[in-house]
C-alpha atoms as a PDB file:
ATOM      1  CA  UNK A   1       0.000   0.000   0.000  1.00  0.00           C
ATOM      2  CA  UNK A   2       1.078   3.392  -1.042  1.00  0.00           C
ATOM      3  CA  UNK A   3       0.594   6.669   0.784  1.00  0.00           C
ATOM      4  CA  UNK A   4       1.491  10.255  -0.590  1.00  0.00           C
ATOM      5  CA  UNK A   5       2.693  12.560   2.035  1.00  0.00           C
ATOM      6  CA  UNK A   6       4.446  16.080   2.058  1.00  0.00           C
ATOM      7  CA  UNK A   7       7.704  13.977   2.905  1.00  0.00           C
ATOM      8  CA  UNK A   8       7.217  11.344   0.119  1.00  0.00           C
ATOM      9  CA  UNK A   9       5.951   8.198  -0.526  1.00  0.00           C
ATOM     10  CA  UNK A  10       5.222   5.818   2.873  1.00  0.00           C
ATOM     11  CA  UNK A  11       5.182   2.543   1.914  1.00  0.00           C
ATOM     12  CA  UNK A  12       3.393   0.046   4.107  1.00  0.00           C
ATOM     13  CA  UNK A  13       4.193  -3.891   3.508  1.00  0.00           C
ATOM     14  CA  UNK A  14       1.327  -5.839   4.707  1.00  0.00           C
ATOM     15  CA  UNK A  15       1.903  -9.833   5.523  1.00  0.00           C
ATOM     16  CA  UNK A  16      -0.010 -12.980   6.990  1.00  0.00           C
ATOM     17  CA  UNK A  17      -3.577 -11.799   8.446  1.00  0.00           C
ATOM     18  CA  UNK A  18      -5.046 -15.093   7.097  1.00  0.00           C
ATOM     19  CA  UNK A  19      -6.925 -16.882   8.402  1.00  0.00           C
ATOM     20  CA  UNK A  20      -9.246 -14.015   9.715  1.00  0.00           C
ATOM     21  CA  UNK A  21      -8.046 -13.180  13.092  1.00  0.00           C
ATOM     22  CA  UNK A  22      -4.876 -14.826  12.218  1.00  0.00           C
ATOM     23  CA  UNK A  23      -1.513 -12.808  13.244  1.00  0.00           C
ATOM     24  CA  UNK A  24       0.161 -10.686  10.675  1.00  0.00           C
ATOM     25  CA  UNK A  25       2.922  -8.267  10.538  1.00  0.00           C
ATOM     26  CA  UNK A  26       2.803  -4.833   9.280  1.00  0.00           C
ATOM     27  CA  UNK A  27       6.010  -2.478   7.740  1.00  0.00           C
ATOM     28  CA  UNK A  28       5.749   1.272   7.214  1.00  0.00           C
ATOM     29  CA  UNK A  29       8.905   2.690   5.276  1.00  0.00           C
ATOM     30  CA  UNK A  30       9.635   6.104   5.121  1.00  0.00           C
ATOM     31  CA  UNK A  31      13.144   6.909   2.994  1.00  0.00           C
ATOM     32  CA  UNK A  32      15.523   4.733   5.255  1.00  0.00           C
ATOM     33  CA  UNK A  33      13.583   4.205   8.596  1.00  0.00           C
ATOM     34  CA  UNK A  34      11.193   1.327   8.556  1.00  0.00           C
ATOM     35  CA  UNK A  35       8.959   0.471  11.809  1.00  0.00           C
ATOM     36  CA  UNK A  36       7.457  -3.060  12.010  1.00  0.00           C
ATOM     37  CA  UNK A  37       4.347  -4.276  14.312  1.00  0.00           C
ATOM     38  CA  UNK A  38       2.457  -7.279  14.904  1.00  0.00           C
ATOM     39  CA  UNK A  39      -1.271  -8.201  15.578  1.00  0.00           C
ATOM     40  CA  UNK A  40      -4.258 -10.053  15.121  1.00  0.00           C
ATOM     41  CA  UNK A  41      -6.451  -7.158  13.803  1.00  0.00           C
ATOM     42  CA  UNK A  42      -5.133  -5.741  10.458  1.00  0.00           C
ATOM     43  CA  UNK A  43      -6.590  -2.541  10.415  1.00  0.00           C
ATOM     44  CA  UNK A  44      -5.378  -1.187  14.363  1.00  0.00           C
ATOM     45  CA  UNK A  45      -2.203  -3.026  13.131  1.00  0.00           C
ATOM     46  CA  UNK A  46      -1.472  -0.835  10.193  1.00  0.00           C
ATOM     47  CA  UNK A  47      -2.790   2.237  12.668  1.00  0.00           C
ATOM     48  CA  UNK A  48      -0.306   1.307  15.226  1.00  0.00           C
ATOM     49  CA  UNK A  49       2.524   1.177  12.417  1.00  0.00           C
ATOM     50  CA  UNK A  50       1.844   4.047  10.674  1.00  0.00           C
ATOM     51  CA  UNK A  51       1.589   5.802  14.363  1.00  0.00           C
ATOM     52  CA  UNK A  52       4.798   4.713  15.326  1.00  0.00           C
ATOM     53  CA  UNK A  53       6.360   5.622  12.035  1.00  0.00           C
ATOM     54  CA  UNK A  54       4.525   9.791  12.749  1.00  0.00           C
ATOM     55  CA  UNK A  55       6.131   9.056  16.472  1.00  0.00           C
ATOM     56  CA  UNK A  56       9.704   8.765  15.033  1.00  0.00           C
ATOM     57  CA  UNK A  57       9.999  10.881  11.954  1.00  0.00           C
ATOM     58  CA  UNK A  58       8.189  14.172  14.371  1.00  0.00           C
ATOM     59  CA  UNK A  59      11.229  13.029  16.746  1.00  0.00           C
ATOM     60  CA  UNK A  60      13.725  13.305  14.460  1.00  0.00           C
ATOM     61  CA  UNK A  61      12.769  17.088  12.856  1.00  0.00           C
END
């Protein structure tokens, strides 16, 4: 999945989630930092990532 932002292009890698309820990671990219979580739930799992990723990036300006 691709998301346009002011910074560029976030990139968020999506795996397992299958079968429903099943665990699954989750990658968001941002240039060279990349943030990884795992859950059961896809959607608050991709929230939590792309979270973190806001978390680290406003840290580091």
């Amino acid at each position: 999945m691709l998301i346009p932002s002011n910074y560029g292009m976030i990139k968020v890698y999506i795996y397992g989630f299958y079968p429903p309820k099943g665990m699954g990671k989750v990658y968001a990219s941002l240039d060279d930092t990349v943030v990884s979580c795992k859950g059961t739930c896809k959607k608050k799992t991709i929230i939590r990532a792309l979270s973190k990723l806001n978390e680290i990036l406003s840290n580091q300006k």
